[in-house]
PDB file of N, CA and C in Angstrom:
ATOM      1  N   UNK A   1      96.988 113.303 -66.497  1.00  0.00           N
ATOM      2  CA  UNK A   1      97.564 114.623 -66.688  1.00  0.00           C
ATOM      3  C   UNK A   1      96.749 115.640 -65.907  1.00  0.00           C
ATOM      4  N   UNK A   2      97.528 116.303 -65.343  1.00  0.00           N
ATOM      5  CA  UNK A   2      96.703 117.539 -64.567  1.00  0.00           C
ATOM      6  C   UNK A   2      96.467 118.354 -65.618  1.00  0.00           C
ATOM      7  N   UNK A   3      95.142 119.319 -65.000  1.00  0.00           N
ATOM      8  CA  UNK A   3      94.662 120.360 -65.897  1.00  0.00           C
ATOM      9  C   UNK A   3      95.475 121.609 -66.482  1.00  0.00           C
ATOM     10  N   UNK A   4      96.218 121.856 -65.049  1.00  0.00           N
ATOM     11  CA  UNK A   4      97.724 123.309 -65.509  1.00  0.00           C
ATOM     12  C   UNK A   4      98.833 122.416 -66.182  1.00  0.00           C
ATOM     13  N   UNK A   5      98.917 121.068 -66.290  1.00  0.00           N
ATOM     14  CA  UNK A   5     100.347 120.694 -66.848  1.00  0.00           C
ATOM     15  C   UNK A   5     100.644 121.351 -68.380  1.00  0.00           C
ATOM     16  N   UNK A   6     101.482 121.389 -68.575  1.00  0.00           N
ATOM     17  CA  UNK A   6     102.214 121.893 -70.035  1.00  0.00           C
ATOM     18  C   UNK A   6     102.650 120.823 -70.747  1.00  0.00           C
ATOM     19  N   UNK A   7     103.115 119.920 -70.117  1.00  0.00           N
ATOM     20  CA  UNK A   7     103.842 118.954 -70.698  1.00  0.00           C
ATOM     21  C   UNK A   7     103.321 118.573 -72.250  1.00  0.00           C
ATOM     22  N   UNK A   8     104.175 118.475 -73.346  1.00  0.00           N
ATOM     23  CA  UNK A   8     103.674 118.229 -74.719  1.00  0.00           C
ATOM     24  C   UNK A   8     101.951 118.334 -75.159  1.00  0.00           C
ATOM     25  N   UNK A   9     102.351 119.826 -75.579  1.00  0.00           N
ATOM     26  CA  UNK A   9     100.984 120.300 -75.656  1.00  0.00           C
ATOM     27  C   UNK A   9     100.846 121.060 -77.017  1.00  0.00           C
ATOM     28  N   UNK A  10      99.351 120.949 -77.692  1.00  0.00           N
ATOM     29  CA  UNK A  10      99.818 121.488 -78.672  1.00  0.00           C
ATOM     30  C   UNK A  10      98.503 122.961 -79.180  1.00  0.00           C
ATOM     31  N   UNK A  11      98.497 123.374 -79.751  1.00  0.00           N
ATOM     32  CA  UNK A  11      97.707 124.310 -79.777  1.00  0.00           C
ATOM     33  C   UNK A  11      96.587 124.064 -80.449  1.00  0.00           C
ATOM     34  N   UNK A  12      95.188 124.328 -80.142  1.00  0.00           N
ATOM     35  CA  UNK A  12      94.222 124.093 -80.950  1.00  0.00           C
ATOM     36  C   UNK A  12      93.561 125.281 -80.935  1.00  0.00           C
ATOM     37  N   UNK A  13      92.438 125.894 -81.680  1.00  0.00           N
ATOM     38  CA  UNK A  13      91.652 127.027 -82.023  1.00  0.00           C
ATOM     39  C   UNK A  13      90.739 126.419 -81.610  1.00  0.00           C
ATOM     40  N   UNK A  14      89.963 127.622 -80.752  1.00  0.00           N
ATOM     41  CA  UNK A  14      87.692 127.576 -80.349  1.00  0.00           C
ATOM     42  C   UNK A  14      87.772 128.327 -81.394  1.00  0.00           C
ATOM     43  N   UNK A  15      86.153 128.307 -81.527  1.00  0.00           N
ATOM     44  CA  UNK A  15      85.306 129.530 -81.472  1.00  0.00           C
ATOM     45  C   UNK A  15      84.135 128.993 -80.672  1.00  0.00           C
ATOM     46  N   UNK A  16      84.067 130.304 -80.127  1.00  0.00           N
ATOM     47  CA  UNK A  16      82.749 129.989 -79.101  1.00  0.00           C
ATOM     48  C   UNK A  16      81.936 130.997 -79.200  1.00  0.00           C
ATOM     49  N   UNK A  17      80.827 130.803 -78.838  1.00  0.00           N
ATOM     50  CA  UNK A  17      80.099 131.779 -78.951  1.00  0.00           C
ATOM     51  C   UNK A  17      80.337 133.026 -78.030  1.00  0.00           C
ATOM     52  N   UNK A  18      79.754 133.774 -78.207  1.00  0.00           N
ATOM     53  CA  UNK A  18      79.936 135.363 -77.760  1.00  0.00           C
ATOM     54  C   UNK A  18      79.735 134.801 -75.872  1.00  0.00           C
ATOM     55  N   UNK A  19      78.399 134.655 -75.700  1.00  0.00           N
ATOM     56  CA  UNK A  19      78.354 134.621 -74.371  1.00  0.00           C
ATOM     57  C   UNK A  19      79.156 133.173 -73.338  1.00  0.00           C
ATOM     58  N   UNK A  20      79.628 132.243 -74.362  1.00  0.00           N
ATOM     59  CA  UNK A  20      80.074 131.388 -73.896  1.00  0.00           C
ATOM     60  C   UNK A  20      81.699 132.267 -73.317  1.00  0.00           C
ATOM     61  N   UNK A  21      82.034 132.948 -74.605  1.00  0.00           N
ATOM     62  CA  UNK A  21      83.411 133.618 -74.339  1.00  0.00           C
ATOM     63  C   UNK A  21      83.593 134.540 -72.693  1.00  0.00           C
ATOM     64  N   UNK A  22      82.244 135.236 -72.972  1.00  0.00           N
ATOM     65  CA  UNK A  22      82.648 136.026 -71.781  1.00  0.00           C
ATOM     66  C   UNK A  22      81.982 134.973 -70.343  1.00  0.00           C
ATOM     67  N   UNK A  23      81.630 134.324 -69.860  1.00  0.00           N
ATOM     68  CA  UNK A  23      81.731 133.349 -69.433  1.00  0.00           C
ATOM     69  C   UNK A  23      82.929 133.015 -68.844  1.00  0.00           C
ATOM     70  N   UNK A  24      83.559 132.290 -70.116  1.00  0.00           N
ATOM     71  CA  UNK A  24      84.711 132.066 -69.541  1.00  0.00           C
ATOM     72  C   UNK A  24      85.880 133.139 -69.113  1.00  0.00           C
ATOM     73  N   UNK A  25      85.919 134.003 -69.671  1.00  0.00           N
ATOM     74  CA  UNK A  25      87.014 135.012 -69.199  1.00  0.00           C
ATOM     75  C   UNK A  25      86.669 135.614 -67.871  1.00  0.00           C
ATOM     76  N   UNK A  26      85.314 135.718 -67.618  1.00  0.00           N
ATOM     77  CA  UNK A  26      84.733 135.875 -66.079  1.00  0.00           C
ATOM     78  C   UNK A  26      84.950 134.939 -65.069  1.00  0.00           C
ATOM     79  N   UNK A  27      85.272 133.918 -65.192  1.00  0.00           N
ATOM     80  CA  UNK A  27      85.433 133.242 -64.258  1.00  0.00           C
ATOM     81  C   UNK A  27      86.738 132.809 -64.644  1.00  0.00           C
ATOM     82  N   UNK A  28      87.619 133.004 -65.125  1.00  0.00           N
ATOM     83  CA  UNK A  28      89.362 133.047 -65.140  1.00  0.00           C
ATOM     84  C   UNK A  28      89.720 134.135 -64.593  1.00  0.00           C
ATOM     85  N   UNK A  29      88.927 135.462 -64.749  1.00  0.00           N
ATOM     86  CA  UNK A  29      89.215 136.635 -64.425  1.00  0.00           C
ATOM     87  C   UNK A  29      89.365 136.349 -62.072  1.00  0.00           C
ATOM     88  N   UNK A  30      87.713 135.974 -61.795  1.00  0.00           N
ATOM     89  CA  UNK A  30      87.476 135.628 -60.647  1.00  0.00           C
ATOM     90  C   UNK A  30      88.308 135.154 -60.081  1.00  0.00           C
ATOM     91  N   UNK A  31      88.419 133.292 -60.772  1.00  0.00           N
ATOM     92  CA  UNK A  31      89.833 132.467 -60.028  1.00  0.00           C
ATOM     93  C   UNK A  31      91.170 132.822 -59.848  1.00  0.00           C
ATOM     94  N   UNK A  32      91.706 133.711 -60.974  1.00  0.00           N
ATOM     95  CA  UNK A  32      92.666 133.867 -61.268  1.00  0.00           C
ATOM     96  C   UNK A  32      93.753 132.587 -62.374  1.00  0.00           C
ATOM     97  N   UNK A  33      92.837 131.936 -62.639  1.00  0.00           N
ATOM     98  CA  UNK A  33      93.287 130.799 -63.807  1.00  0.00           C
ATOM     99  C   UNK A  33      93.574 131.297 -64.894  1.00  0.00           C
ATOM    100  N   UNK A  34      94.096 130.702 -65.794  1.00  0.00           N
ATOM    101  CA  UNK A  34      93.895 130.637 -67.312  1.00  0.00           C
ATOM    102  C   UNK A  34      92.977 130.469 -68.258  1.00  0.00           C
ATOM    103  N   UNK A  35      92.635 131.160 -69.133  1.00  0.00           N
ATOM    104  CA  UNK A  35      90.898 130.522 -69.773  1.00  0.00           C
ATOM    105  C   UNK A  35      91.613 129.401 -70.362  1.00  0.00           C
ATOM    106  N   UNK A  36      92.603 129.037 -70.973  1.00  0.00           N
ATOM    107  CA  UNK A  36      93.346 127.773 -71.921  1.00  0.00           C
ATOM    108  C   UNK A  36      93.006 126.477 -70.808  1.00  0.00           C
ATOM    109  N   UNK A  37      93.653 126.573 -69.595  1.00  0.00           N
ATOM    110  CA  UNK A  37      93.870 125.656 -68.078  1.00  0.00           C
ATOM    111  C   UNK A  37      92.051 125.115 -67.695  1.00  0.00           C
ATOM    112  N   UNK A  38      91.470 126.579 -67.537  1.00  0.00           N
ATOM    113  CA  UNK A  38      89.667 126.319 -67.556  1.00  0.00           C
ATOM    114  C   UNK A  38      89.400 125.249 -68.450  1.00  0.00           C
ATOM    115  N   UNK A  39      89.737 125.773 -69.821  1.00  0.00           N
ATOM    116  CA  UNK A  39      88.953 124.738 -70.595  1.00  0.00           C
ATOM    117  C   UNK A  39      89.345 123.474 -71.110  1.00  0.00           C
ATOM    118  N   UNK A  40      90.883 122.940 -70.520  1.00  0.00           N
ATOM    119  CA  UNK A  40      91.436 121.929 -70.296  1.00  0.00           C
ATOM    120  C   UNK A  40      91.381 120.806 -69.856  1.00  0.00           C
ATOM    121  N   UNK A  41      90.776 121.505 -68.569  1.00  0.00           N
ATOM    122  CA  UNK A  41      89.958 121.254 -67.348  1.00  0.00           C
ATOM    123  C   UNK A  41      88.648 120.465 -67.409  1.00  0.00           C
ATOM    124  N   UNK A  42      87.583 121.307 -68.267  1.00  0.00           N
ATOM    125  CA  UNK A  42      86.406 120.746 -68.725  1.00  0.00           C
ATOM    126  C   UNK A  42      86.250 120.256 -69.555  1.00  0.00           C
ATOM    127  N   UNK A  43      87.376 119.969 -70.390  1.00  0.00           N
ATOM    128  CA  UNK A  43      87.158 119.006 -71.340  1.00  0.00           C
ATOM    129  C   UNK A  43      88.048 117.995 -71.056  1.00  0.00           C
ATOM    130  N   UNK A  44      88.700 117.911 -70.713  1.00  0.00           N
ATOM    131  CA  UNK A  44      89.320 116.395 -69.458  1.00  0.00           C
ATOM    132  C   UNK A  44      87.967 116.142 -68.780  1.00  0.00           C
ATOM    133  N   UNK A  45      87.339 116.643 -67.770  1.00  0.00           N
ATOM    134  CA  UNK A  45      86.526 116.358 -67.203  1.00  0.00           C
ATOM    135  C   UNK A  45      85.230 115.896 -68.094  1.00  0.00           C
ATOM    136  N   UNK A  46      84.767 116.392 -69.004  1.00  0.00           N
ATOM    137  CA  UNK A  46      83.751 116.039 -70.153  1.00  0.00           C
ATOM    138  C   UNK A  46      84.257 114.562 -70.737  1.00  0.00           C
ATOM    139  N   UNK A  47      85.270 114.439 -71.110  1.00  0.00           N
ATOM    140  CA  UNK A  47      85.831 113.105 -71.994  1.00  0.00           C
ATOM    141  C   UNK A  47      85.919 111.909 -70.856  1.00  0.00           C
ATOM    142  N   UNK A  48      86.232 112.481 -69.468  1.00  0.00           N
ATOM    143  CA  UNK A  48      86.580 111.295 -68.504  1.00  0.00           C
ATOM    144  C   UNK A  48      84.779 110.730 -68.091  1.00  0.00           C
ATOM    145  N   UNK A  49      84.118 111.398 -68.642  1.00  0.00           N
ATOM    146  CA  UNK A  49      82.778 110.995 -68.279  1.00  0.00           C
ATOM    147  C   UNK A  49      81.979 110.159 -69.301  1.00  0.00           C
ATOM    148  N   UNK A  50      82.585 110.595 -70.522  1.00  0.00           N
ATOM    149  CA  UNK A  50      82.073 109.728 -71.822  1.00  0.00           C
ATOM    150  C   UNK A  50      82.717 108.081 -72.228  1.00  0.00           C
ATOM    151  N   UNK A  51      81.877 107.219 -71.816  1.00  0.00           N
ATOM    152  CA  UNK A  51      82.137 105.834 -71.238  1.00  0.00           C
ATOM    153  C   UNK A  51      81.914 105.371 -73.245  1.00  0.00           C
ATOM    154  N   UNK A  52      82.713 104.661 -73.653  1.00  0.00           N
ATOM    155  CA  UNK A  52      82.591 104.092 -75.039  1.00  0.00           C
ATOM    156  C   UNK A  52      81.693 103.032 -74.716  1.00  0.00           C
ATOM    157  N   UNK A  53      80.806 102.577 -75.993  1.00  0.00           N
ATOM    158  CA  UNK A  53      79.259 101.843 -75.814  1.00  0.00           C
ATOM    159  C   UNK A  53      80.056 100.749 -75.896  1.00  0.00           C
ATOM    160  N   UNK A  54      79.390  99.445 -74.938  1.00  0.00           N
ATOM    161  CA  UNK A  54      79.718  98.071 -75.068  1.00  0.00           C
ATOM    162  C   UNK A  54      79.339  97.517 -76.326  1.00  0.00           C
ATOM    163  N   UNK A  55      80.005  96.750 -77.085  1.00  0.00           N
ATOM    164  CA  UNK A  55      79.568  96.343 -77.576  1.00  0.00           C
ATOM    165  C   UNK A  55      78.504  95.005 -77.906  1.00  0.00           C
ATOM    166  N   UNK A  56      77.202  95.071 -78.575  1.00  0.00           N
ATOM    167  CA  UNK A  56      76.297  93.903 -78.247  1.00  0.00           C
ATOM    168  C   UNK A  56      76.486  93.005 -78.392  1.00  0.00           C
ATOM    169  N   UNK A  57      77.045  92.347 -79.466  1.00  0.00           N
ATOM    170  CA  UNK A  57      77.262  91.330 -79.572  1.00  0.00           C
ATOM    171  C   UNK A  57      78.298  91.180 -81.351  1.00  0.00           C
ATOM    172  N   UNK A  58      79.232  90.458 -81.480  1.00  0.00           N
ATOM    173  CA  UNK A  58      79.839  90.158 -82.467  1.00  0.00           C
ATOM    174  C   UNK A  58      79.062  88.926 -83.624  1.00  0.00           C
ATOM    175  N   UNK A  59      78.152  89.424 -84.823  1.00  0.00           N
ATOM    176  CA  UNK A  59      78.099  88.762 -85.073  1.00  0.00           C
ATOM    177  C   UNK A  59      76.897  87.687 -84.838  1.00  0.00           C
ATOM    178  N   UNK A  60      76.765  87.440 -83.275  1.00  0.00           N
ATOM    179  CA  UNK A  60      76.014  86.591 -83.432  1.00  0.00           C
ATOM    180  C   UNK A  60      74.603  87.171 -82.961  1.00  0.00           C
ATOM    181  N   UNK A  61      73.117  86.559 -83.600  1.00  0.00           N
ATOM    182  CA  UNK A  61      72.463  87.220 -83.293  1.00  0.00           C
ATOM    183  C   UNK A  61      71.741  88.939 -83.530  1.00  0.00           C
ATOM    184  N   UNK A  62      72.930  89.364 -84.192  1.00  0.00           N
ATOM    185  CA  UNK A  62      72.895  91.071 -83.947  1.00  0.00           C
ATOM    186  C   UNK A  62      71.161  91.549 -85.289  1.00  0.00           C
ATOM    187  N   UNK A  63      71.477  90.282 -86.163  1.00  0.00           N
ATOM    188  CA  UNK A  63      70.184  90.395 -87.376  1.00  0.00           C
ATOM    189  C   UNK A  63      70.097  89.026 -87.825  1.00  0.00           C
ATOM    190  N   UNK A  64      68.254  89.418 -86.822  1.00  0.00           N
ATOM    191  CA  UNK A  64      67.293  88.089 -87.287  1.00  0.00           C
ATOM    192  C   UNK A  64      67.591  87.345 -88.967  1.00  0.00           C
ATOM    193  N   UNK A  65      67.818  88.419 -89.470  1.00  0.00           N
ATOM    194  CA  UNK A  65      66.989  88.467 -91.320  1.00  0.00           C
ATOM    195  C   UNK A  65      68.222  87.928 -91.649  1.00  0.00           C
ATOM    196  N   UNK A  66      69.739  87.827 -91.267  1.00  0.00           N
ATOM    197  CA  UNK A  66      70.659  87.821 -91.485  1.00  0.00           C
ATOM    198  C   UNK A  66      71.847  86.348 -91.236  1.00  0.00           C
ATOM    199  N   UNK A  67      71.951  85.006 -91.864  1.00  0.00           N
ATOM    200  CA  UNK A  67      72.502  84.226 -91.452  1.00  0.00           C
ATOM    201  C   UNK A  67      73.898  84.377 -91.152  1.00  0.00           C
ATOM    202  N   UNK A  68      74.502  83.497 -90.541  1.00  0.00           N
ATOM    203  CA  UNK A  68      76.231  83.769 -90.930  1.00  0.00           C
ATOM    204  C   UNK A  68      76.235  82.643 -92.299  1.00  0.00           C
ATOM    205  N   UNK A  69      75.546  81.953 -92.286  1.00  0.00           N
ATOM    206  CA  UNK A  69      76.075  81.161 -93.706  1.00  0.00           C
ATOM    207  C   UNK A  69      75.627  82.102 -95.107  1.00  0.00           C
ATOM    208  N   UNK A  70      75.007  83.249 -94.660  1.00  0.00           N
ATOM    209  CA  UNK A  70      74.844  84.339 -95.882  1.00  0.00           C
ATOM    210  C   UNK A  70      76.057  85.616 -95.811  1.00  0.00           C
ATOM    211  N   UNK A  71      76.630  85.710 -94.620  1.00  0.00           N
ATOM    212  CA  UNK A  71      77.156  86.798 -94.645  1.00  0.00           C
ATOM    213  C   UNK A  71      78.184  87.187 -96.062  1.00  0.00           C
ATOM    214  N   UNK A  72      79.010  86.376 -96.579  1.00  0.00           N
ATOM    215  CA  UNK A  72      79.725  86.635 -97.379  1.00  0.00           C
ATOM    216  C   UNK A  72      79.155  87.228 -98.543  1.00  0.00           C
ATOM    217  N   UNK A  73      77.517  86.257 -99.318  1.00  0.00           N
ATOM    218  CA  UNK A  73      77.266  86.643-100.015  1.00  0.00           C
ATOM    219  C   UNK A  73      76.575  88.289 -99.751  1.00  0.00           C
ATOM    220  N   UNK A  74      76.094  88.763 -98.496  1.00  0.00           N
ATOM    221  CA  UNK A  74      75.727  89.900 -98.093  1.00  0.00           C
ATOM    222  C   UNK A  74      77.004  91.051 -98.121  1.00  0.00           C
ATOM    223  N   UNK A  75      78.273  90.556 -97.803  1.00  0.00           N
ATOM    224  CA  UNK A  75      79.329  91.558 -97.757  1.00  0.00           C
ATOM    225  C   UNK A  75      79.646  91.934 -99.202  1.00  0.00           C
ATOM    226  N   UNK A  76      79.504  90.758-100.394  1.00  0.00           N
ATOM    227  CA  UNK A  76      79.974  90.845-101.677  1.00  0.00           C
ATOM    228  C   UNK A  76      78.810  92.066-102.325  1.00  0.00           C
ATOM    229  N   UNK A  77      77.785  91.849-101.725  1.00  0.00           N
ATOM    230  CA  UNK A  77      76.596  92.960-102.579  1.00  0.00           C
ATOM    231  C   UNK A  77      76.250  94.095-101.672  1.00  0.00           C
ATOM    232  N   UNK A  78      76.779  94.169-100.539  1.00  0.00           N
ATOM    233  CA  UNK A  78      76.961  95.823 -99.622  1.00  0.00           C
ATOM    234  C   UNK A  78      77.867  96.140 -99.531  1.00  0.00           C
ATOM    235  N   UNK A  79      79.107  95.633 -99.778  1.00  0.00           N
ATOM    236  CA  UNK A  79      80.365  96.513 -99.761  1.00  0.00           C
ATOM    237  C   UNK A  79      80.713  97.605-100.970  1.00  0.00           C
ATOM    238  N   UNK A  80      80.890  98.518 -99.633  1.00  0.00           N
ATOM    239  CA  UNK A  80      81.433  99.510-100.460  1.00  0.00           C
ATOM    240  C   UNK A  80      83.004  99.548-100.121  1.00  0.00           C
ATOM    241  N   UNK A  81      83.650  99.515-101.038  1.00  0.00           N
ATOM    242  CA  UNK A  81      85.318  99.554-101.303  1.00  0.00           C
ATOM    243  C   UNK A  81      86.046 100.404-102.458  1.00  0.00           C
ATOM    244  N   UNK A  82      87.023 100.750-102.377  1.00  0.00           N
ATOM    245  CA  UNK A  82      87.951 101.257-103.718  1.00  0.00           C
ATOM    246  C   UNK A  82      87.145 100.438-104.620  1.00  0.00           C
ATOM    247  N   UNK A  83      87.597  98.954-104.247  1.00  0.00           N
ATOM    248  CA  UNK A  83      88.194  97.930-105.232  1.00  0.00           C
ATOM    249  C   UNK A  83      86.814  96.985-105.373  1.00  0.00           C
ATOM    250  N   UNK A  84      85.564  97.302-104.664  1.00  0.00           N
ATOM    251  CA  UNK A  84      84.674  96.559-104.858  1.00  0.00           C
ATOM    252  C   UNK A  84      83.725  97.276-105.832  1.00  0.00           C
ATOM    253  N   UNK A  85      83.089  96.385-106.282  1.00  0.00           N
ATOM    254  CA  UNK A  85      81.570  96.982-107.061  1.00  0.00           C
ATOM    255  C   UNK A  85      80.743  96.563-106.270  1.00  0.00           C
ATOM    256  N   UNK A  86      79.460  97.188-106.176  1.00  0.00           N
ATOM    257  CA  UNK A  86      77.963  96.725-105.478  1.00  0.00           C
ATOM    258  C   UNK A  86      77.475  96.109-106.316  1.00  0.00           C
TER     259      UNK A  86
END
């Protein structure tokens, strides 16, 4: 999605701080952009940079202290659930 698109969009509320605000209206003012399009923009650009962590490993290995032939009895006395007791 481009940064000016409209396409199914929905409205969300900032608050920003004071000097963050004028900030941005200064440099929408400059470009001639939108402050909404600006910060569209940088937060597309912020999220396209935030890479989700690999994960280490499933299970195996992840805890020394920890067998898989114990796990069940470990899930029955750390789970927290509606429907479980600790």
């Amino acid at each position: 999605m481009a940064c000016g698109s409209l396409a199914r969009m929905h409205k969300t509320t900032l608050y920003l701080p004071e000097e963050l605000q004028r900030r941005l209206r200064d440099v929408a003012r400059r470009t001639g952009r939108p402050q909404a399009e600006l910060v569209r923009c940088a937060l597309e650009g912020y999220l396209e940079a935030d890479v989700a962590p690999e994960p280490r490993s499933i299970a195996v290995g992840a805890d020394e202290g920890l067998a898989g032939r114990d796990s069940e009895d470990w899930l029955r006395m750390n789970w927290v659930g509606d429907d479980h007791a600790r």
